[in-house]
Protein backbone atom coordinates (compact mmCIF):
# COMPACT_ATOMS: atom_id res chain seq x y z
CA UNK A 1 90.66 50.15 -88.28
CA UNK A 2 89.18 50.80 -84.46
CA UNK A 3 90.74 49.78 -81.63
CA UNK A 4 89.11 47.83 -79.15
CA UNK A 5 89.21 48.73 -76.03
CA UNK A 6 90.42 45.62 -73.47
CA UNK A 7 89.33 45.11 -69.83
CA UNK A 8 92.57 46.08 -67.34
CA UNK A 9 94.45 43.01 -66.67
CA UNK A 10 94.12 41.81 -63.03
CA UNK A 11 96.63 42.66 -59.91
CA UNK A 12 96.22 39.51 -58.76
CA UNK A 13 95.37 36.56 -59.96
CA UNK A 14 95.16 32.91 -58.15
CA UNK A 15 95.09 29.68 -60.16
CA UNK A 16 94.41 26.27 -59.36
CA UNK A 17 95.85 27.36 -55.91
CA UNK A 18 96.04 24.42 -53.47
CA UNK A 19 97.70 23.81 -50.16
CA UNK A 20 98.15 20.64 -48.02
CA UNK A 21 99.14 19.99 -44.67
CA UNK A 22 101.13 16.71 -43.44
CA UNK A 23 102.77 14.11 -45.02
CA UNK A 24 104.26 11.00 -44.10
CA UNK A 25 103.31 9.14 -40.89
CA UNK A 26 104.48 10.49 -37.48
CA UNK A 27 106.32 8.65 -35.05
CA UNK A 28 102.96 7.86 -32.87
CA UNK A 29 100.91 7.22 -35.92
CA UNK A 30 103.80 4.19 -36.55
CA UNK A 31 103.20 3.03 -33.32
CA UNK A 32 100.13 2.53 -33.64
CA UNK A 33 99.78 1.59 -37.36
CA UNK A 34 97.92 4.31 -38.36
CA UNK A 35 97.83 5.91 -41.61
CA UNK A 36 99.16 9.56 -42.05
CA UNK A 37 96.99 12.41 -41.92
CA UNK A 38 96.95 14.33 -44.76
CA UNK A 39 94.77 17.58 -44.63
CA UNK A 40 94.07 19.27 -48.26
CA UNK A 41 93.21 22.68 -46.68
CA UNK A 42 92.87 24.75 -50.28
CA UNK A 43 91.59 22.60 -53.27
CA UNK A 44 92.08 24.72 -56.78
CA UNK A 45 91.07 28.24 -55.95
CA UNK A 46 90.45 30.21 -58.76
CA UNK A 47 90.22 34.14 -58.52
CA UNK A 48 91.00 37.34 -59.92
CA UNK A 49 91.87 40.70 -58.14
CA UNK A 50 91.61 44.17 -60.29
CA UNK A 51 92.63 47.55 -59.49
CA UNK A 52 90.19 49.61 -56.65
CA UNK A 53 88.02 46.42 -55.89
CA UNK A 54 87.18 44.38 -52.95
CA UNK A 55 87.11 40.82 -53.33
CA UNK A 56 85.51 39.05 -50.07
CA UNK A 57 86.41 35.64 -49.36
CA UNK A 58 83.70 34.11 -47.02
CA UNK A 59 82.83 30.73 -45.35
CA UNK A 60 83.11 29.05 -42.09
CA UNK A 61 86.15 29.01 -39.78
CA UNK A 62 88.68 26.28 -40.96
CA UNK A 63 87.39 26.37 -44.47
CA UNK A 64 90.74 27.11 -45.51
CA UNK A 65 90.13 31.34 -45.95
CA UNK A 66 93.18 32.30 -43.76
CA UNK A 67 95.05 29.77 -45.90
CA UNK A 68 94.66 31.27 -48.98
CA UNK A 69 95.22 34.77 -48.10
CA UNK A 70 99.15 33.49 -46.57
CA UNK A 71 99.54 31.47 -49.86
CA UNK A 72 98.18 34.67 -51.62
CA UNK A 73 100.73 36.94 -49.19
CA UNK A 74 103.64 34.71 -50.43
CA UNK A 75 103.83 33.70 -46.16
CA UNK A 76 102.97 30.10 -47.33
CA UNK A 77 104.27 28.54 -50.35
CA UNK A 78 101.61 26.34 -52.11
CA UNK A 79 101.54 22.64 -52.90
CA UNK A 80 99.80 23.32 -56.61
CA UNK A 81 98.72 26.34 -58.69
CA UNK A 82 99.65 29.95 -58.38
CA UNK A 83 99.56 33.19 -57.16
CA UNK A 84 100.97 35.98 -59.31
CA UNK A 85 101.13 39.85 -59.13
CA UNK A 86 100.91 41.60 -62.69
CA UNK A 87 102.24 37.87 -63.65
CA UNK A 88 105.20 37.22 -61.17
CA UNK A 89 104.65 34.39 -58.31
CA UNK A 90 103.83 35.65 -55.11
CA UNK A 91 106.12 33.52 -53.53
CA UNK A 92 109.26 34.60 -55.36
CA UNK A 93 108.20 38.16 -54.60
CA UNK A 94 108.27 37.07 -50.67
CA UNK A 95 111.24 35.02 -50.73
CA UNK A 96 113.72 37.52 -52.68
CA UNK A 97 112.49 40.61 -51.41
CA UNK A 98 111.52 41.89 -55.23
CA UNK A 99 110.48 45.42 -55.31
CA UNK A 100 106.58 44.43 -56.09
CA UNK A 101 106.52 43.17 -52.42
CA UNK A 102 105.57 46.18 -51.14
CA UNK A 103 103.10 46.66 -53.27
CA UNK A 104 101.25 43.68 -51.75
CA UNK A 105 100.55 43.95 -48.20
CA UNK A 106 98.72 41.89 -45.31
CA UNK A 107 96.84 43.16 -42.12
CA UNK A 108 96.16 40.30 -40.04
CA UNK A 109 93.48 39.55 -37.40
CA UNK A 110 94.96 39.46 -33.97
CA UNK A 111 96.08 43.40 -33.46
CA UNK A 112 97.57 42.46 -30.12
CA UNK A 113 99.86 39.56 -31.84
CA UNK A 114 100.84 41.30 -34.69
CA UNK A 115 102.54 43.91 -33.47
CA UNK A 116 106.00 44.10 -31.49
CA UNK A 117 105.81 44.43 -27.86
CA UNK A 118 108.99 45.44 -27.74
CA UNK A 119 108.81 48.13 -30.46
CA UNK A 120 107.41 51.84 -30.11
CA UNK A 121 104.71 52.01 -33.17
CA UNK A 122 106.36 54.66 -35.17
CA UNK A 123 109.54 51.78 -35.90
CA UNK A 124 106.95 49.21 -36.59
CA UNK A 125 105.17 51.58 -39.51
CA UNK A 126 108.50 52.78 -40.26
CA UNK A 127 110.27 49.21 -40.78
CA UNK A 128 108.43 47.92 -44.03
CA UNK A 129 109.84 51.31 -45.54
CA UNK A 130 113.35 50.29 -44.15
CA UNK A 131 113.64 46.90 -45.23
CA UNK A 132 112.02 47.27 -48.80
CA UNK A 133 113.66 50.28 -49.58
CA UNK A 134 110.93 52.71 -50.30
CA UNK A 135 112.20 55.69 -48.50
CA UNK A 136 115.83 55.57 -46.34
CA UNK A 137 116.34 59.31 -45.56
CA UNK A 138 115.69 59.38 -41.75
CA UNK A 139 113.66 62.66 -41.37
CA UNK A 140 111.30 61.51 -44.30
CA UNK A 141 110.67 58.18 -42.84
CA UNK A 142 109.67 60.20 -39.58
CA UNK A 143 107.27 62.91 -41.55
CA UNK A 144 106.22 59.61 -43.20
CA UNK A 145 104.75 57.76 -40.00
CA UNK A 146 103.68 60.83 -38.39
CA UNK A 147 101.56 61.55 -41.86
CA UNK A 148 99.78 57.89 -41.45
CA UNK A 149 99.19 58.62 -37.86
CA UNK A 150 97.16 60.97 -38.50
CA UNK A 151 95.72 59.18 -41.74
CA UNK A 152 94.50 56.43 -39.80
CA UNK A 153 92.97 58.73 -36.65
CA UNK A 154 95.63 58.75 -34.56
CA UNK A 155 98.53 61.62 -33.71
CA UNK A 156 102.54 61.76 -34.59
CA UNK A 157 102.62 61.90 -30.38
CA UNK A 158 101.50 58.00 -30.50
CA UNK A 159 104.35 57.06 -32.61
CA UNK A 160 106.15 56.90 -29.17
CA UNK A 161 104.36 54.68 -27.54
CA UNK A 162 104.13 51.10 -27.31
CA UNK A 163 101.45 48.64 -28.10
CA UNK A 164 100.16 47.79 -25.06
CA UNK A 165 99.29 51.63 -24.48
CA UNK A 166 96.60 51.33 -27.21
CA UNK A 167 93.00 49.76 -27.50
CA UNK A 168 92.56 46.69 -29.71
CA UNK A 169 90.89 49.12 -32.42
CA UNK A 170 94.12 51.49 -32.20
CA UNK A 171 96.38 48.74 -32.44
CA UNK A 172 94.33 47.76 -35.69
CA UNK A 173 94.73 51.35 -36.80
CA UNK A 174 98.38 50.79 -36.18
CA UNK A 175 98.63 47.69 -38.37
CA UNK A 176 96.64 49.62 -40.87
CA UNK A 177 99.03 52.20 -41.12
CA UNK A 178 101.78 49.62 -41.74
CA UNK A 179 100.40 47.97 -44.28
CA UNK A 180 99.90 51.46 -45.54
CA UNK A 181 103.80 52.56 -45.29
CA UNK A 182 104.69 51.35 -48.52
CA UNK A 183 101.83 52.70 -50.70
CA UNK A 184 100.64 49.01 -51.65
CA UNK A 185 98.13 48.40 -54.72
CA UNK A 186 96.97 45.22 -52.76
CA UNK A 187 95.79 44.80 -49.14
CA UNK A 188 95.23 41.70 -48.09
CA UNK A 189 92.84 41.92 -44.94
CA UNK A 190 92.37 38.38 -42.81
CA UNK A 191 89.59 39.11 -40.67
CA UNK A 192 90.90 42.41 -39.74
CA UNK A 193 87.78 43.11 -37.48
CA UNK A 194 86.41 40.15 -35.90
CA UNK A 195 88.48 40.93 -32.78
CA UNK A 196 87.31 44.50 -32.01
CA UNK A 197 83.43 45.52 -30.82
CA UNK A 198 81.21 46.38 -33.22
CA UNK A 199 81.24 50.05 -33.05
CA UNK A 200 84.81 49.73 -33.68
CA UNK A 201 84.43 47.52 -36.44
CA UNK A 202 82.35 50.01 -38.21
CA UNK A 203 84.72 53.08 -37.73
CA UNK A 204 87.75 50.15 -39.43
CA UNK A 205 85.87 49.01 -42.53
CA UNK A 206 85.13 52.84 -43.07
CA UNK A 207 88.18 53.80 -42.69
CA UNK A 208 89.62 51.22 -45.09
CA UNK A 209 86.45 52.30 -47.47
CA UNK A 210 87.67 55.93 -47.44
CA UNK A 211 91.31 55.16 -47.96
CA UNK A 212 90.33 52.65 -50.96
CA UNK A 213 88.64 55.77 -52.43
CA UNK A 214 91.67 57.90 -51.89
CA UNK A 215 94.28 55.59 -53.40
CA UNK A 216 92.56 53.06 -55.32
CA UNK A 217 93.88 49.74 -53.24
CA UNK A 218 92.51 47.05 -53.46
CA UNK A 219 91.00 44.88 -50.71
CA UNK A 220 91.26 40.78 -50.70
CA UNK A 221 88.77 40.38 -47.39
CA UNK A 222 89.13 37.67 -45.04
CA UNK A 223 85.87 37.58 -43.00
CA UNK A 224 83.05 35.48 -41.89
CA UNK A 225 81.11 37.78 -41.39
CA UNK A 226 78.47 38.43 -43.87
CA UNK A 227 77.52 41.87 -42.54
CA UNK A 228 81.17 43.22 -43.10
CA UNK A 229 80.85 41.90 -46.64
CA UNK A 230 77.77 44.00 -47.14
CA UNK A 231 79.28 46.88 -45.93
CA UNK A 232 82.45 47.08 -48.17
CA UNK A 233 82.64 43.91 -50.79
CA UNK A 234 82.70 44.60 -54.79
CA UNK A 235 82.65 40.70 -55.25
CA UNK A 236 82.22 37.96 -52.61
CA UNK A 237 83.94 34.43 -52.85
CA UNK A 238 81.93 31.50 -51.03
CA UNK A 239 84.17 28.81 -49.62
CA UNK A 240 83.29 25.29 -47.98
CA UNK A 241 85.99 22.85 -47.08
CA UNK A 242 88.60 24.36 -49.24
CA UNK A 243 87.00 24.95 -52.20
CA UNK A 244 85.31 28.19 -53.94
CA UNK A 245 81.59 27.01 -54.30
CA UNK A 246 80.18 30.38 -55.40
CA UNK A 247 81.89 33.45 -56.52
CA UNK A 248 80.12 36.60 -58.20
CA UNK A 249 79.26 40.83 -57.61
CA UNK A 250 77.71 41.17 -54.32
CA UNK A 251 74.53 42.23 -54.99
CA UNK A 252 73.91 39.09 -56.84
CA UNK A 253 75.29 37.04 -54.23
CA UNK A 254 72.87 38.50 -51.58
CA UNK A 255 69.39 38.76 -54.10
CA UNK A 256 69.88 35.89 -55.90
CA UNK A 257 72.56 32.94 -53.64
CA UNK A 258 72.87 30.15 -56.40
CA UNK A 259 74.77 27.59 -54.17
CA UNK A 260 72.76 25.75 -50.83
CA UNK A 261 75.64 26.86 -48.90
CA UNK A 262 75.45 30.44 -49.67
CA UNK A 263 71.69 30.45 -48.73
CA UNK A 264 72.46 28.83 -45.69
CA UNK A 265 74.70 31.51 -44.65
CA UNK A 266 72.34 34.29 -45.45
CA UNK A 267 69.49 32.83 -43.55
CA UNK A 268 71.61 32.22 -40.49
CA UNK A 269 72.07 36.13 -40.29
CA UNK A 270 69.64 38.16 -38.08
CA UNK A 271 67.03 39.67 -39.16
CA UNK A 272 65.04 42.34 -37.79
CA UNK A 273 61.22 40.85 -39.80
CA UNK A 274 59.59 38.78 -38.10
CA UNK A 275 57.88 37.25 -40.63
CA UNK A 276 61.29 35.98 -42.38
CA UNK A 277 61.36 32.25 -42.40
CA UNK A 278 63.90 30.54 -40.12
CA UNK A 279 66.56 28.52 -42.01
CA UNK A 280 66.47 24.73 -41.15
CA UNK A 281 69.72 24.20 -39.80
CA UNK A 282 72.09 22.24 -41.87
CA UNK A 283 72.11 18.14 -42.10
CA UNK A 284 74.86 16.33 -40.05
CA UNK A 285 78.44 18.11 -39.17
CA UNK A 286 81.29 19.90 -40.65
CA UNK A 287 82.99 16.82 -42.49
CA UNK A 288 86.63 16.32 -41.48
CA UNK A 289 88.81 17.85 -43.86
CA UNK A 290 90.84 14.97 -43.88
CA UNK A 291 88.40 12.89 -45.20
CA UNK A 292 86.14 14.93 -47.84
CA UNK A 293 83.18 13.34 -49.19
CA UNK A 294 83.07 12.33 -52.50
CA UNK A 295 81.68 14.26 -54.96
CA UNK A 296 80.40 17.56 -53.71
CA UNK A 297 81.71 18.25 -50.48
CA UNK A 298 78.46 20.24 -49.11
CA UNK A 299 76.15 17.10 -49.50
CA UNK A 300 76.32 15.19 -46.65
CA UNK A 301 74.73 18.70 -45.01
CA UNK A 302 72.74 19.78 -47.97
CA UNK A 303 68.70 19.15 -47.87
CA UNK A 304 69.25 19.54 -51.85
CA UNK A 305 71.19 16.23 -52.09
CA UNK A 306 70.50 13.36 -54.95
CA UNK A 307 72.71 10.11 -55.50
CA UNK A 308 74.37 12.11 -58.29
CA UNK A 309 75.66 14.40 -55.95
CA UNK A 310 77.64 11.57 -54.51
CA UNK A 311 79.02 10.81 -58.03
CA UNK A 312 80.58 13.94 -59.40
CA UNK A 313 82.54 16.96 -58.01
CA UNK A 314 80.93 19.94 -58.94
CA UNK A 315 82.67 22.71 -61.14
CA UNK A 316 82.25 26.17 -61.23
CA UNK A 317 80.20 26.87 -64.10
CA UNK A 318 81.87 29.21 -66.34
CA UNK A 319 79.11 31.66 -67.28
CA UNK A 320 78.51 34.73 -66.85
CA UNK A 321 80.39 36.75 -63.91
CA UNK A 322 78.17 34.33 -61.25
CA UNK A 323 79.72 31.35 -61.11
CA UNK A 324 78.45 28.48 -58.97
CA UNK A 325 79.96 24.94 -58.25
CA UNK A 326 76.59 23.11 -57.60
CA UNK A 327 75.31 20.28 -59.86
CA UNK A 328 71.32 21.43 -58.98
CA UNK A 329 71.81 25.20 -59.01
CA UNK A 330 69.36 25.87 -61.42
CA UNK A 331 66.92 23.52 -60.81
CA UNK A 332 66.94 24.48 -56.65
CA UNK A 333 67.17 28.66 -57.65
């Protein structure tokens, strides 16, 4: 008898994860009869995270990216579905301190925000390794800091100083090396560059590239920017008023977008040929959240649109490894 080799379980894996904001009616909303607002941010995301890849989730601001990645963090507990590490919930890790939290870590956008004022840097990198007990000998939590320093481009000297001694892309070095302090399998990055100048951002994502290569973390991305996801995505996630609408490798993604969404999106980036065909802008506006439409929720924008479309929600097809929630994909690729 042979044995069959099986595919490596995921790290991470998010089911049917959903997340909503509000509940029953406010004080003013009484006063003036009005119903409560209710705000489904995440509507059953589905992904998986394995071991050394980058997973890019991607979409418009308030589509409900920065969402998932706190509900994936354990920061945010969600309404429905899951989030597990290697099987356990997240948010049981967060709340009880269990020792796979610090093998799940989170570098956030804002570098001036996300770091103590108060604090030199070398007791905010040394801190995670404090609280979650990975190292408690004083002199090796020291070498340790000073050794990330320099990992991230930076010197021991700087673990001295305070945070607003640094540039926004040291800070984000900083955070980096946090996030780093506990020798996480996961990094969750929400928009990690969008706040620094582009010559910055490149020297980040390579940075984050290199040390991927080095110790085999892997990335969840936060980003809207479809450049960065060329640069250092494995997969790429397509979201659009909560919900995953396409979701495959990269490469796919970029030669062959399935969903109208995702095309719209690559033909809003610059290009450098003139003879590429400007994208018609998209029908109508960003529909309020609190109010989807029915059935698919791109189709009040979507040149593609039929009466069906008004009819049925969409589903990610499960075929193949890209998957597309879009009731004409075929007949529109």
């Amino acid at each position: 008898m042979t044995d069959t080799l099986q595919p490596k379980p995921p790290l991470l894996e998010v089911a049917g994860l959903s997340r909503t904001y509000g509940g029953g009616p406010s004080f003013l909303q009484k006063l003036l009869k009005q119903p409560p607002r209710r705000v489904r941010a995440v509507r059953e995301v589905d992904f998986r995270l394995r071991a050394g890849e980058t997973l890019a989730l991607v979409g418009e601001s308030g589509c409900g990216k920065s969402t998932v990645a706190r509900c994936v963090a354990g920061l945010e507990a969600p309404s429905a579905g899951s989030a597990r590490y290697r099987g356990e919930q997240m948010e049981n890790i967060a709340r009880h301190a269990l020792p796979a939290r610090k093998d799940v870590q989170m570098v956030f956008q804002d570098p001036y925000s996300s770091l103590n004022a108060r604090w030199r840097v070398g007791d905010s990198i040394a801190e995670p390794m404090k609280v979650l007990g990975v190292e408690t000998d004083p002199a090796k939590i020291t070498q340790r800091v000073n050794e990330l320093l320099v990992q991230v481009g930076l010197s021991p000297e700087d673990a001295e100083k305070y945070p607003h001694e640094f540039s926004g892309g040291q800070r984000q070095r900083v955070a980096i090396a946090r996030a780093l302090s506990t020798r996480p399998k996961v990094i969750i990055c929400d928009e990690p560059t969008s706040a620094l100048d582009v010559s910055v951002q490149a020297q980040i994502l390579n940075m984050l590239k290199d040390l991927q290569e080095e110790y085999g973390i892997s990335y969840l991305f936060i980003t809207h920017d479809l450049g960065v996801v060329d640069h250092i995505a494995d997969r790429v996630a397509v979201m659009y008023l909560g919900r995953i609408v396409e979701i495959g490798p990269r490469d796919d993604i970029f030669a062959n977008p399935r969903h109208p969404y995702t095309r719209m999106l690559l033909e809003a980036v610059p290009s450098l040929e003139v003879s590429h065909a400007i994208a018609p802008p998209p029908l109508g506006e960003l529909p309020d959240p609190a109010n989807p439409p029915s059935g698919c929720p791109f189709r009040t924008r979507c040149i593609h649109a039929q009466d069906r479309c008004a009819q049925t929600l969409p589903e990610l097809s499960d075929t193949h490894d890209h998957r597309v929630a879009c009731l004409r994909a075929e007949e529109i690729a």
